[in-house]
PDB file of N, CA and C in Angstrom:
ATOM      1  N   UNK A   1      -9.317 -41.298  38.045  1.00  0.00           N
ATOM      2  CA  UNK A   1      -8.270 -40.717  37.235  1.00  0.00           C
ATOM      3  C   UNK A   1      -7.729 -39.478  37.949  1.00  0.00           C
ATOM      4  N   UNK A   2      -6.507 -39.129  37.825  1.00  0.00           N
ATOM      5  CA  UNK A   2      -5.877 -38.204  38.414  1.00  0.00           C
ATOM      6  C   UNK A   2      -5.525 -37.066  36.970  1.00  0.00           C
ATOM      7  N   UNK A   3      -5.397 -35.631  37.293  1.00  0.00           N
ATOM      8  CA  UNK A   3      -5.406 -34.894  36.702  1.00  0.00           C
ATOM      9  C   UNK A   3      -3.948 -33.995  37.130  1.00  0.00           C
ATOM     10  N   UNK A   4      -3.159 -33.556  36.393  1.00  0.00           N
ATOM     11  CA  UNK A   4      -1.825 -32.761  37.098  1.00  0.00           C
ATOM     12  C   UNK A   4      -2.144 -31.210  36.186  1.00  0.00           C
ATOM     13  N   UNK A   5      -2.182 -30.265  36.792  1.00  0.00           N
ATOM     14  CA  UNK A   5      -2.252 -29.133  36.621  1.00  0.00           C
ATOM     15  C   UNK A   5      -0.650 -28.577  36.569  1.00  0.00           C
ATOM     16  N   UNK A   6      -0.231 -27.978  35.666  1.00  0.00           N
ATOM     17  CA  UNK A   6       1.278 -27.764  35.877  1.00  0.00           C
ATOM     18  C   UNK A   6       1.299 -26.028  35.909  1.00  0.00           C
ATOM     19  N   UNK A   7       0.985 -24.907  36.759  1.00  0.00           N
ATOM     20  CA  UNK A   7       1.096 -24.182  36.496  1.00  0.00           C
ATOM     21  C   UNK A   7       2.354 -23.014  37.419  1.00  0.00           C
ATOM     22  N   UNK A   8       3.439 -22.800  35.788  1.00  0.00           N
ATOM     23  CA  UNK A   8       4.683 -22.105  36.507  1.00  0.00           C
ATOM     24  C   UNK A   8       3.987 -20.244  37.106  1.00  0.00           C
ATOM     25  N   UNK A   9       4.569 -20.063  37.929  1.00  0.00           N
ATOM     26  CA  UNK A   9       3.929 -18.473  38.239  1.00  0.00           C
ATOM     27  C   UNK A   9       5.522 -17.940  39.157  1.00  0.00           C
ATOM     28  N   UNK A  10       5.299 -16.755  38.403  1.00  0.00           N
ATOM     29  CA  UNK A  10       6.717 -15.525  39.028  1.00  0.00           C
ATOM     30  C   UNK A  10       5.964 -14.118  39.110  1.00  0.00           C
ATOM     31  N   UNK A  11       5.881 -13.665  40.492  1.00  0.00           N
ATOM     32  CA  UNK A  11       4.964 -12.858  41.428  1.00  0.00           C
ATOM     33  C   UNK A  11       3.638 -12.549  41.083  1.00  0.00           C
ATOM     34  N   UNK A  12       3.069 -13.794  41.542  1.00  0.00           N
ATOM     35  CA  UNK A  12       1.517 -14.119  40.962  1.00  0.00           C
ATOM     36  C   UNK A  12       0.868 -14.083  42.462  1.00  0.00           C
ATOM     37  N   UNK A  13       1.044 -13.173  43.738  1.00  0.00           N
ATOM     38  CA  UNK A  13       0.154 -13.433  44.457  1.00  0.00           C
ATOM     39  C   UNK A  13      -0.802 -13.196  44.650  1.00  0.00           C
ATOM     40  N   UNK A  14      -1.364 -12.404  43.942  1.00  0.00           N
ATOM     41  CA  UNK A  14      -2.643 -11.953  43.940  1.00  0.00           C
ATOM     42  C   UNK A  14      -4.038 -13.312  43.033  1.00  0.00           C
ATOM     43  N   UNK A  15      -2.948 -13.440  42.044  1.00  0.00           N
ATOM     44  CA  UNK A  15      -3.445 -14.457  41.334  1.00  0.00           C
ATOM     45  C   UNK A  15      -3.725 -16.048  41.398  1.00  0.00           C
ATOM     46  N   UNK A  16      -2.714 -16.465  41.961  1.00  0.00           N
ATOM     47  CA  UNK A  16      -2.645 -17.965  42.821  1.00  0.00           C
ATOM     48  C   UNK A  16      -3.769 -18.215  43.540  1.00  0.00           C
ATOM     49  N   UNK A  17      -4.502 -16.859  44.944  1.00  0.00           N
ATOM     50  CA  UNK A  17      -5.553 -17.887  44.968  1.00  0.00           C
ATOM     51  C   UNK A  17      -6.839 -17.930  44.643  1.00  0.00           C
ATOM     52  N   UNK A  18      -6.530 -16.655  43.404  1.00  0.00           N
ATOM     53  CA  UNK A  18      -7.962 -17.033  42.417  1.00  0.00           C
ATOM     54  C   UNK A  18      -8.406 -18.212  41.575  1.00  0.00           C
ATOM     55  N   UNK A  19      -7.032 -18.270  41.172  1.00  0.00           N
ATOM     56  CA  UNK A  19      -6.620 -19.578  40.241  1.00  0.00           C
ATOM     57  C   UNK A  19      -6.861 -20.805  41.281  1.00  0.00           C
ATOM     58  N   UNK A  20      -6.284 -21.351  42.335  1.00  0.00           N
ATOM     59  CA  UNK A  20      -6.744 -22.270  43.513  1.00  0.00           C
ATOM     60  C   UNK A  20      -8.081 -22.482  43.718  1.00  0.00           C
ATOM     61  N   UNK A  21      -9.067 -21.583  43.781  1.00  0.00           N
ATOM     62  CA  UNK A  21     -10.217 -21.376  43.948  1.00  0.00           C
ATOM     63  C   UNK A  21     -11.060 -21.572  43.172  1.00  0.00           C
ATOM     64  N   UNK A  22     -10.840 -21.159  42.083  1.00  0.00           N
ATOM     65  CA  UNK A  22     -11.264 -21.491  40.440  1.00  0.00           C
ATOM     66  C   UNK A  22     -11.173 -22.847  40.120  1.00  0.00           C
ATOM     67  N   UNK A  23      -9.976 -23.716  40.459  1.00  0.00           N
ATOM     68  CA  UNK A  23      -9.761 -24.946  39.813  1.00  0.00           C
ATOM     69  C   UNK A  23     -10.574 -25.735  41.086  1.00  0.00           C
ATOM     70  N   UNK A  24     -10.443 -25.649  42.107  1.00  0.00           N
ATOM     71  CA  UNK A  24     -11.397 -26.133  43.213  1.00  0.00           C
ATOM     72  C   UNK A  24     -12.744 -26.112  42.588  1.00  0.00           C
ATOM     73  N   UNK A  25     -13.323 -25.441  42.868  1.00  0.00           N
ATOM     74  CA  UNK A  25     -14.931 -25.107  42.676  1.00  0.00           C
ATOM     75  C   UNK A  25     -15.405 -25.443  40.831  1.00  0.00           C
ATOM     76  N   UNK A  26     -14.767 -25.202  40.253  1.00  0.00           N
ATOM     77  CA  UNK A  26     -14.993 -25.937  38.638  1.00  0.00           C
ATOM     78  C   UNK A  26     -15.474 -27.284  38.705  1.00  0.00           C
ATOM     79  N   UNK A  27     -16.899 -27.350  38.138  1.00  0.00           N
ATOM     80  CA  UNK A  27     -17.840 -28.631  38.668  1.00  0.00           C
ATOM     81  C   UNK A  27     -17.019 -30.106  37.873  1.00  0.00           C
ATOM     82  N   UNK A  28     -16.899 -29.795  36.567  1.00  0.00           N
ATOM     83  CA  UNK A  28     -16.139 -30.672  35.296  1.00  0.00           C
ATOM     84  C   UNK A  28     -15.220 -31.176  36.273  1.00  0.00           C
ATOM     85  N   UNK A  29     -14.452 -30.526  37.280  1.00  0.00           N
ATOM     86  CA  UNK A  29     -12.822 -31.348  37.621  1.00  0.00           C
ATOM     87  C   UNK A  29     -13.671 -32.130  38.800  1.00  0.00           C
ATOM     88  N   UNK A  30     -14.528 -31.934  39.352  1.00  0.00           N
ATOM     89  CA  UNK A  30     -14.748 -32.724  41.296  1.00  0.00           C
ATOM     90  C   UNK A  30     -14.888 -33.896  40.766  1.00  0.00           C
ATOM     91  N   UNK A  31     -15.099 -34.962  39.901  1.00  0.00           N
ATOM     92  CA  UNK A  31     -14.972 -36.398  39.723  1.00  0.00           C
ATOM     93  C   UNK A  31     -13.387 -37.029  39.585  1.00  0.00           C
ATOM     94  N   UNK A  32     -12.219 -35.742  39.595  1.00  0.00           N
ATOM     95  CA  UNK A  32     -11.445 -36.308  39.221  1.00  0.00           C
ATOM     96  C   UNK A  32     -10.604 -35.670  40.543  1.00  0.00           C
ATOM     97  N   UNK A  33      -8.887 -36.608  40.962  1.00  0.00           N
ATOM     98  CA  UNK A  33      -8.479 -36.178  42.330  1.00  0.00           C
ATOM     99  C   UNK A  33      -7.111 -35.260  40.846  1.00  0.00           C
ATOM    100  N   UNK A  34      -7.627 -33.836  41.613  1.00  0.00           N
ATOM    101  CA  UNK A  34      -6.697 -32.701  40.361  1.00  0.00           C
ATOM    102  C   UNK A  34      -5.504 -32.453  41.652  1.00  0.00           C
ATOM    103  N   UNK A  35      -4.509 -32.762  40.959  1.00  0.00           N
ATOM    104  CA  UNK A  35      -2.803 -32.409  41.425  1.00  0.00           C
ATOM    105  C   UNK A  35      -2.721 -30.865  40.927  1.00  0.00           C
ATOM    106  N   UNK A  36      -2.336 -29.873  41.802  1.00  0.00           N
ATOM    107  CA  UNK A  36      -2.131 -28.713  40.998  1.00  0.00           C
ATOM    108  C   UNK A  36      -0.506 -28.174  41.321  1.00  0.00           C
ATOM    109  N   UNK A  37       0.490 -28.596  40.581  1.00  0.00           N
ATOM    110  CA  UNK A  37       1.575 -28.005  41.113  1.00  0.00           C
ATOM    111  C   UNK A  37       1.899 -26.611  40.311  1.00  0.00           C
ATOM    112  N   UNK A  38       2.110 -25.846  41.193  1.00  0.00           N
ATOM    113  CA  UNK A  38       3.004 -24.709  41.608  1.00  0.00           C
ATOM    114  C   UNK A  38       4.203 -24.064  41.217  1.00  0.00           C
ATOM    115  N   UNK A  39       4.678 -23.948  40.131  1.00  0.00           N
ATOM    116  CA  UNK A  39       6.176 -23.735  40.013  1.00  0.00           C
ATOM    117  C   UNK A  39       6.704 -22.483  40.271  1.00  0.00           C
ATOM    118  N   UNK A  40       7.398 -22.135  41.477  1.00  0.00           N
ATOM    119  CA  UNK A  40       7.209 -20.527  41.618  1.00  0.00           C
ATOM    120  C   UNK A  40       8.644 -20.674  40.877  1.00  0.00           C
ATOM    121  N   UNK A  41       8.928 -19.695  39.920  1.00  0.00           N
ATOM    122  CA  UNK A  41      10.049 -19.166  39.128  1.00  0.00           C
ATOM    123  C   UNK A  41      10.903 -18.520  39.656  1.00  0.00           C
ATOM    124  N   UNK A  42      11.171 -18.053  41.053  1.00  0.00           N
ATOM    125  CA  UNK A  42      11.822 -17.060  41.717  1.00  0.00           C
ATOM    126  C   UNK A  42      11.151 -15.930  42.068  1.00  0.00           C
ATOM    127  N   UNK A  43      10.182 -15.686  42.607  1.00  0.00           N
ATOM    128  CA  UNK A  43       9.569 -14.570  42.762  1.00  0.00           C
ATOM    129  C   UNK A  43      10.217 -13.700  43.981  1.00  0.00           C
ATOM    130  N   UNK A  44       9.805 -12.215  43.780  1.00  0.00           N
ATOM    131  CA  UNK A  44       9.856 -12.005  45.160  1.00  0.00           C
ATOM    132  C   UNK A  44       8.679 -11.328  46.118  1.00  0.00           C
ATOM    133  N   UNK A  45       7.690 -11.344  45.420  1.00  0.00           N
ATOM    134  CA  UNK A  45       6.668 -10.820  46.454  1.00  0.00           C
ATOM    135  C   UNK A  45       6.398 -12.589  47.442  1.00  0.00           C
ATOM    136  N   UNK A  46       4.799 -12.773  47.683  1.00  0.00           N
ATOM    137  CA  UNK A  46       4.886 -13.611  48.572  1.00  0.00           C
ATOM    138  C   UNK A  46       4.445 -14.725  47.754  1.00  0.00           C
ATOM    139  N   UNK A  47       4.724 -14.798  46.746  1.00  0.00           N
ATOM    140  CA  UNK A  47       4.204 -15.862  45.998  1.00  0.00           C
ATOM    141  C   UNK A  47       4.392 -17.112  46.610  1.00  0.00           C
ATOM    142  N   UNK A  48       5.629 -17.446  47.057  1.00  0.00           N
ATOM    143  CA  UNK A  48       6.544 -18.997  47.911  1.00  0.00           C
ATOM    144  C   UNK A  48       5.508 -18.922  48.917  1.00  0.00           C
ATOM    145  N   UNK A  49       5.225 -18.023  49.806  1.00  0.00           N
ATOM    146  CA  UNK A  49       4.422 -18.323  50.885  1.00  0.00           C
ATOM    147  C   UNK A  49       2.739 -18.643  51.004  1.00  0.00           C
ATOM    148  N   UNK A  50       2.524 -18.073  49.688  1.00  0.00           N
ATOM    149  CA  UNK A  50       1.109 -18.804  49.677  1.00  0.00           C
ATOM    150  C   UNK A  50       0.745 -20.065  48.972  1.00  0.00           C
ATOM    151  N   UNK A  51       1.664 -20.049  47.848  1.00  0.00           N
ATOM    152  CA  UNK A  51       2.161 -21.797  47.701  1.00  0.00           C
ATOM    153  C   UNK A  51       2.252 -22.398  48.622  1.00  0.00           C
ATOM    154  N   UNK A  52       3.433 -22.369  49.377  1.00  0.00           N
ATOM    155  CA  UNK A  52       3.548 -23.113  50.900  1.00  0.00           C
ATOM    156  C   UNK A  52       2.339 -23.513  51.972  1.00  0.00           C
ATOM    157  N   UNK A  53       1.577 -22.500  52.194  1.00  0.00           N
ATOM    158  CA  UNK A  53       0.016 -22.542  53.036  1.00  0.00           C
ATOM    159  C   UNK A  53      -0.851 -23.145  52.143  1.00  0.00           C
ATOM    160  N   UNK A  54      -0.996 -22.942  50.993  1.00  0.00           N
ATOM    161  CA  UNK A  54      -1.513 -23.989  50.466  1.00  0.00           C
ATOM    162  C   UNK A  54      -1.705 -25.672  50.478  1.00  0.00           C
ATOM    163  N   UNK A  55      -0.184 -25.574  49.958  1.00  0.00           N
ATOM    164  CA  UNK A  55      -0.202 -27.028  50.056  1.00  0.00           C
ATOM    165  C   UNK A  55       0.151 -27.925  51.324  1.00  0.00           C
ATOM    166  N   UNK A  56       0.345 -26.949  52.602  1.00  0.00           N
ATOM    167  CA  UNK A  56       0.279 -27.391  53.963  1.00  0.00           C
ATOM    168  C   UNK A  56      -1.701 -27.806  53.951  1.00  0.00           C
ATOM    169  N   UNK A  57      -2.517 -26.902  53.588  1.00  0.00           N
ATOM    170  CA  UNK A  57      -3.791 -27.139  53.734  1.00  0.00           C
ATOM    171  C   UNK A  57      -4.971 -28.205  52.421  1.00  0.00           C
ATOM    172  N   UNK A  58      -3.778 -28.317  51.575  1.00  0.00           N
ATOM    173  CA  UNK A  58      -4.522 -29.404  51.054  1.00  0.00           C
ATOM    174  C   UNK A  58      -2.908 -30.287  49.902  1.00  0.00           C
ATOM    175  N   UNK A  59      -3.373 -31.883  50.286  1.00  0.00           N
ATOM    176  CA  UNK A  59      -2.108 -32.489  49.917  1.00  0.00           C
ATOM    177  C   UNK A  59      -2.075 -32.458  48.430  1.00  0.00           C
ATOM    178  N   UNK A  60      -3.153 -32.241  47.900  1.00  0.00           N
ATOM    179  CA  UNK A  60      -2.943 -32.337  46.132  1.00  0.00           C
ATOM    180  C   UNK A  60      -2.311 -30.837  45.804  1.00  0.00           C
ATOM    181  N   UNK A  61      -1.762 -29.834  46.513  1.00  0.00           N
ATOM    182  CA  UNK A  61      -0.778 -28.900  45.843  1.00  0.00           C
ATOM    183  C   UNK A  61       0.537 -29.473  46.391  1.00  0.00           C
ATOM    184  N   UNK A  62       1.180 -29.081  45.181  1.00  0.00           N
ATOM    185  CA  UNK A  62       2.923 -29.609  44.884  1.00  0.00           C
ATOM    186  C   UNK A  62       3.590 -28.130  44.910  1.00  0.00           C
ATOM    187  N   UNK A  63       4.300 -27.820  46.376  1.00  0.00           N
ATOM    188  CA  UNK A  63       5.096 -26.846  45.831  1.00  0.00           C
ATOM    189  C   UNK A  63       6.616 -26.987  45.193  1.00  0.00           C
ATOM    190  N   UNK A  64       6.861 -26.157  43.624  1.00  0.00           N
ATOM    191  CA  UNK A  64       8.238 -26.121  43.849  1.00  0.00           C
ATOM    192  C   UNK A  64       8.765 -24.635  43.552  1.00  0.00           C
ATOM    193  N   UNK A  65       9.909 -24.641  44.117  1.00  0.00           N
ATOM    194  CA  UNK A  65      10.546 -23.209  44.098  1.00  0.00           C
ATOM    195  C   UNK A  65      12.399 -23.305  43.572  1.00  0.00           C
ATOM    196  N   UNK A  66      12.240 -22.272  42.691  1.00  0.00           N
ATOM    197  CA  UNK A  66      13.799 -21.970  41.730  1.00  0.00           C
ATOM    198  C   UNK A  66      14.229 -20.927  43.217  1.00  0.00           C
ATOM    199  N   UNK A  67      15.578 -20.828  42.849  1.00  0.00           N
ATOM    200  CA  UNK A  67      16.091 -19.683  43.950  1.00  0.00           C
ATOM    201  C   UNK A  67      15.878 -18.378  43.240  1.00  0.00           C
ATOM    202  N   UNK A  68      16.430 -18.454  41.665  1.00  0.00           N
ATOM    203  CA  UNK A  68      16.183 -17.386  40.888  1.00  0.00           C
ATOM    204  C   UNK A  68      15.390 -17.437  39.534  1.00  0.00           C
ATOM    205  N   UNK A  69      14.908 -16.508  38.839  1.00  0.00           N
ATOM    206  CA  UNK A  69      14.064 -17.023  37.761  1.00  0.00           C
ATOM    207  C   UNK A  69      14.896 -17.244  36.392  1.00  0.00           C
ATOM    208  N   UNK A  70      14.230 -18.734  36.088  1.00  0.00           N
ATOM    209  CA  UNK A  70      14.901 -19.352  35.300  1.00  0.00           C
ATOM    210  C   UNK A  70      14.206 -19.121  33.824  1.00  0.00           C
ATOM    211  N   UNK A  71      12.836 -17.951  34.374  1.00  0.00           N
ATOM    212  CA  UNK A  71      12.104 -18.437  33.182  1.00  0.00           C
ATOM    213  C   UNK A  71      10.596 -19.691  32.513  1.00  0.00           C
ATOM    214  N   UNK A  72      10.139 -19.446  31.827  1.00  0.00           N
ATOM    215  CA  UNK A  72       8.631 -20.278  31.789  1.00  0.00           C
ATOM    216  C   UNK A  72       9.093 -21.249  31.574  1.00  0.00           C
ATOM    217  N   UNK A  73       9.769 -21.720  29.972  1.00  0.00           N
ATOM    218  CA  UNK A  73       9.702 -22.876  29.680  1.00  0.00           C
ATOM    219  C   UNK A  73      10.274 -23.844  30.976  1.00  0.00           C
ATOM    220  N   UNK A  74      12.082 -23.552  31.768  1.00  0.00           N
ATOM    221  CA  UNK A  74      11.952 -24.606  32.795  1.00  0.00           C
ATOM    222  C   UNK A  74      11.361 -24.739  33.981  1.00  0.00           C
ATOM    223  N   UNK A  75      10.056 -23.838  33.936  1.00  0.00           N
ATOM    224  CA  UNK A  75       9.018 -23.979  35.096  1.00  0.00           C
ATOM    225  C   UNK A  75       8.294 -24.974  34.744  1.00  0.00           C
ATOM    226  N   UNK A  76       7.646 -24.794  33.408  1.00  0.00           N
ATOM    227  CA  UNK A  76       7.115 -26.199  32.913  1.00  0.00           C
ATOM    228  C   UNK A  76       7.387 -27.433  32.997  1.00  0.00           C
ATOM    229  N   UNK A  77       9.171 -27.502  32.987  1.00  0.00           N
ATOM    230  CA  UNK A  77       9.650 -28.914  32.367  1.00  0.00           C
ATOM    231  C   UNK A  77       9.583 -29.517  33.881  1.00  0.00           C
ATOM    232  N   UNK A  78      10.046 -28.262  35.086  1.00  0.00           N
ATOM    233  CA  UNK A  78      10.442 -28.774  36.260  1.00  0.00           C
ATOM    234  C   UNK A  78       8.875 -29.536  36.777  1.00  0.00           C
ATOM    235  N   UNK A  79       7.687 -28.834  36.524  1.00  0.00           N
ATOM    236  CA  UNK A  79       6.330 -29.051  36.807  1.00  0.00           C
ATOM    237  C   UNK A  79       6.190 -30.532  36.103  1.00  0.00           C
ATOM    238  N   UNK A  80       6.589 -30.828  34.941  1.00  0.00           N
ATOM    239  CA  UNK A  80       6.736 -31.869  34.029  1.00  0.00           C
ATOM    240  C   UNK A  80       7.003 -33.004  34.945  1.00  0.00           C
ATOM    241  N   UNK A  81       8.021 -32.903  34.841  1.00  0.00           N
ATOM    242  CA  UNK A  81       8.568 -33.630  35.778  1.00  0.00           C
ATOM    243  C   UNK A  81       8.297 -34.528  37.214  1.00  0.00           C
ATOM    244  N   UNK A  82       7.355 -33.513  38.109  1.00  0.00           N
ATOM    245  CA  UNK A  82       6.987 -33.360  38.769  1.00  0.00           C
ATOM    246  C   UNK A  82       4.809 -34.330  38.852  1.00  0.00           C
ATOM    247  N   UNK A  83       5.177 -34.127  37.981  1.00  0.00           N
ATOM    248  CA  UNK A  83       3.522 -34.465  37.931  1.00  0.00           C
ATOM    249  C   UNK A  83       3.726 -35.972  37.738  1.00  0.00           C
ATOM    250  N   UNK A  84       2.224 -36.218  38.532  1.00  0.00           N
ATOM    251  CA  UNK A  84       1.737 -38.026  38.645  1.00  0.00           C
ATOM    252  C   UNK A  84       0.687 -38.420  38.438  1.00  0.00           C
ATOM    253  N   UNK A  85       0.174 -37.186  37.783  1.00  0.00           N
ATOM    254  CA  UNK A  85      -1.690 -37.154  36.630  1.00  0.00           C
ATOM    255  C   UNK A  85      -1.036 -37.916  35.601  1.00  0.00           C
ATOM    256  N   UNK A  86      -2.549 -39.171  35.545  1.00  0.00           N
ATOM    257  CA  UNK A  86      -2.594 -39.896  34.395  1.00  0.00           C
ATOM    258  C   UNK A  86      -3.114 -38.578  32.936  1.00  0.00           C
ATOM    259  N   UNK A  87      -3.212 -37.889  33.060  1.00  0.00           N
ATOM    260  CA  UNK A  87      -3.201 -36.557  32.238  1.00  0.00           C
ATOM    261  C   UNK A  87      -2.509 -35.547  33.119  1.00  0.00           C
ATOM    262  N   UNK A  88      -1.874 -34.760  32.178  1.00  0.00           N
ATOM    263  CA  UNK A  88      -0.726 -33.639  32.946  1.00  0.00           C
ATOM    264  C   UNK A  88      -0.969 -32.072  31.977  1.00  0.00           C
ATOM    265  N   UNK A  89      -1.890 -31.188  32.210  1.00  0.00           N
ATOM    266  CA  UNK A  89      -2.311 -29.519  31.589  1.00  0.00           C
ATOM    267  C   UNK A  89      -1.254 -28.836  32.189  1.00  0.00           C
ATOM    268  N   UNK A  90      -0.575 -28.252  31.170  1.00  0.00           N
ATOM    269  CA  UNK A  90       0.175 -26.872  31.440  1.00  0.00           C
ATOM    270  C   UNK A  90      -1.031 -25.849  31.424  1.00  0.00           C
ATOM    271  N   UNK A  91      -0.869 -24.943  32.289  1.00  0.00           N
ATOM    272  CA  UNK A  91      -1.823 -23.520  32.782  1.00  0.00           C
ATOM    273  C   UNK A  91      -1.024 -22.592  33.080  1.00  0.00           C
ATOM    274  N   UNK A  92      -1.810 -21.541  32.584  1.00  0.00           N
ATOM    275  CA  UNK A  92      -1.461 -20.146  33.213  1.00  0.00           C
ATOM    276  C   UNK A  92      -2.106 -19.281  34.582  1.00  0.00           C
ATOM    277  N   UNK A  93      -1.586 -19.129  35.530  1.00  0.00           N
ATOM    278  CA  UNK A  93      -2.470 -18.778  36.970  1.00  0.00           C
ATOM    279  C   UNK A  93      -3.236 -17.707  36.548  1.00  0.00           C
ATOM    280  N   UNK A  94      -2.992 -17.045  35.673  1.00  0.00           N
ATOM    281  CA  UNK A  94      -4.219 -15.888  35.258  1.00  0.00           C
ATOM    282  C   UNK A  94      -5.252 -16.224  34.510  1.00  0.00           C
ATOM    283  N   UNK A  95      -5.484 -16.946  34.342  1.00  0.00           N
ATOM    284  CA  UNK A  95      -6.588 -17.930  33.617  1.00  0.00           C
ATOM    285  C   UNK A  95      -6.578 -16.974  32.014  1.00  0.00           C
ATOM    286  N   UNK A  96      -5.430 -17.074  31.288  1.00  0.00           N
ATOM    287  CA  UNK A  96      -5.428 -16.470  30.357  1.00  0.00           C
ATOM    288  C   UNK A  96      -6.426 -17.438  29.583  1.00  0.00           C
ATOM    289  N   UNK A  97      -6.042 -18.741  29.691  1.00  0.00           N
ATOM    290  CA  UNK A  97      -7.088 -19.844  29.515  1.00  0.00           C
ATOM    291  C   UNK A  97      -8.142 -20.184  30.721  1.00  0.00           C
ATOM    292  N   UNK A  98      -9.200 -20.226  30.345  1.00  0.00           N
ATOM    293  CA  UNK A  98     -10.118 -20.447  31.261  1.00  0.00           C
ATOM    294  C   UNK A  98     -10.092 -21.839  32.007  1.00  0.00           C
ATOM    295  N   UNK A  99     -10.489 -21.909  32.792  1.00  0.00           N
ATOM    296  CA  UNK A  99     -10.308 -23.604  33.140  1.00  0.00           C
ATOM    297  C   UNK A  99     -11.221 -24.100  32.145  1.00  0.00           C
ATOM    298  N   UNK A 100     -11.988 -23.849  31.620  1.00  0.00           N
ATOM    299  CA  UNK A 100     -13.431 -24.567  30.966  1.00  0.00           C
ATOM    300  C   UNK A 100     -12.826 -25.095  29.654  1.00  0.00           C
ATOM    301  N   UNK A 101     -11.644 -24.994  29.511  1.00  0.00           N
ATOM    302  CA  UNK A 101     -11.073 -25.341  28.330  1.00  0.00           C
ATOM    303  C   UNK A 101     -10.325 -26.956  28.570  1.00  0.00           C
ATOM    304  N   UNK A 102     -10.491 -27.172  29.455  1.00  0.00           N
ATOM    305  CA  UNK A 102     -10.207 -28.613  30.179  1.00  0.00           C
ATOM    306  C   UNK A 102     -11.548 -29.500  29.530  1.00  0.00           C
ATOM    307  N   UNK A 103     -10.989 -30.162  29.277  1.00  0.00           N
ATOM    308  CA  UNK A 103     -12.584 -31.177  28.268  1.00  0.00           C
ATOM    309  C   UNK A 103     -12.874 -32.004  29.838  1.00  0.00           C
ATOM    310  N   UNK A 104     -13.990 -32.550  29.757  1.00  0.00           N
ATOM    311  CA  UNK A 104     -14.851 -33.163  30.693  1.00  0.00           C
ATOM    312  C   UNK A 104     -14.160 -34.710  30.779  1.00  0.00           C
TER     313      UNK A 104
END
């Protein structure tokens, strides 16, 4: 089963690769191949660029990028969209929700 992580982020670099790291290493997800896309909202710190190195270094990140910020909800829809998890989680990169809130 495939899993799509949809999480929109606008100047989250500090946070992205805690959140990356977090959803990696979380024992509950390693049986499943987890899609984690990316929706950068327009940022301007380096948010685009560590998205980008990311998903150059592993193929299950999806980057996408707005030119300007459009805002959460169409980060979601665009992430929506975007996803090819037979299940598809909207997330927040700050783990306002924990990952552990993902059922097994």
């Amino acid at each position: 089963m495939k899993i799509s992580l949809v999480v929109p982020v606008f100047n989250e670099e500090d946070a992205i690769p805690i959140f990356y790291k977090t959803v990696r290493e979380y024992s509950s997800l390693k049986p499943y191949n987890v899609e984690i896309i990316f929706v950068n909202d327009g940022s301007h710190d380096a948010t685009e660029s560590i998205i980008s190195a990311l998903a150059v270094a592993d193929p299950l990140v999806v980057p996408i990028s707005f030119t300007r910020n459009f805002g959460k909800e169409p980060a979601l829809f665009a992430g929506l969209d975007h996803a090819t998890g037979d299940v598809v989680i909207p997330i927040d990169v700050d783990l306002q929700d924990p990952i552990e809130v993902i059922p097994h």
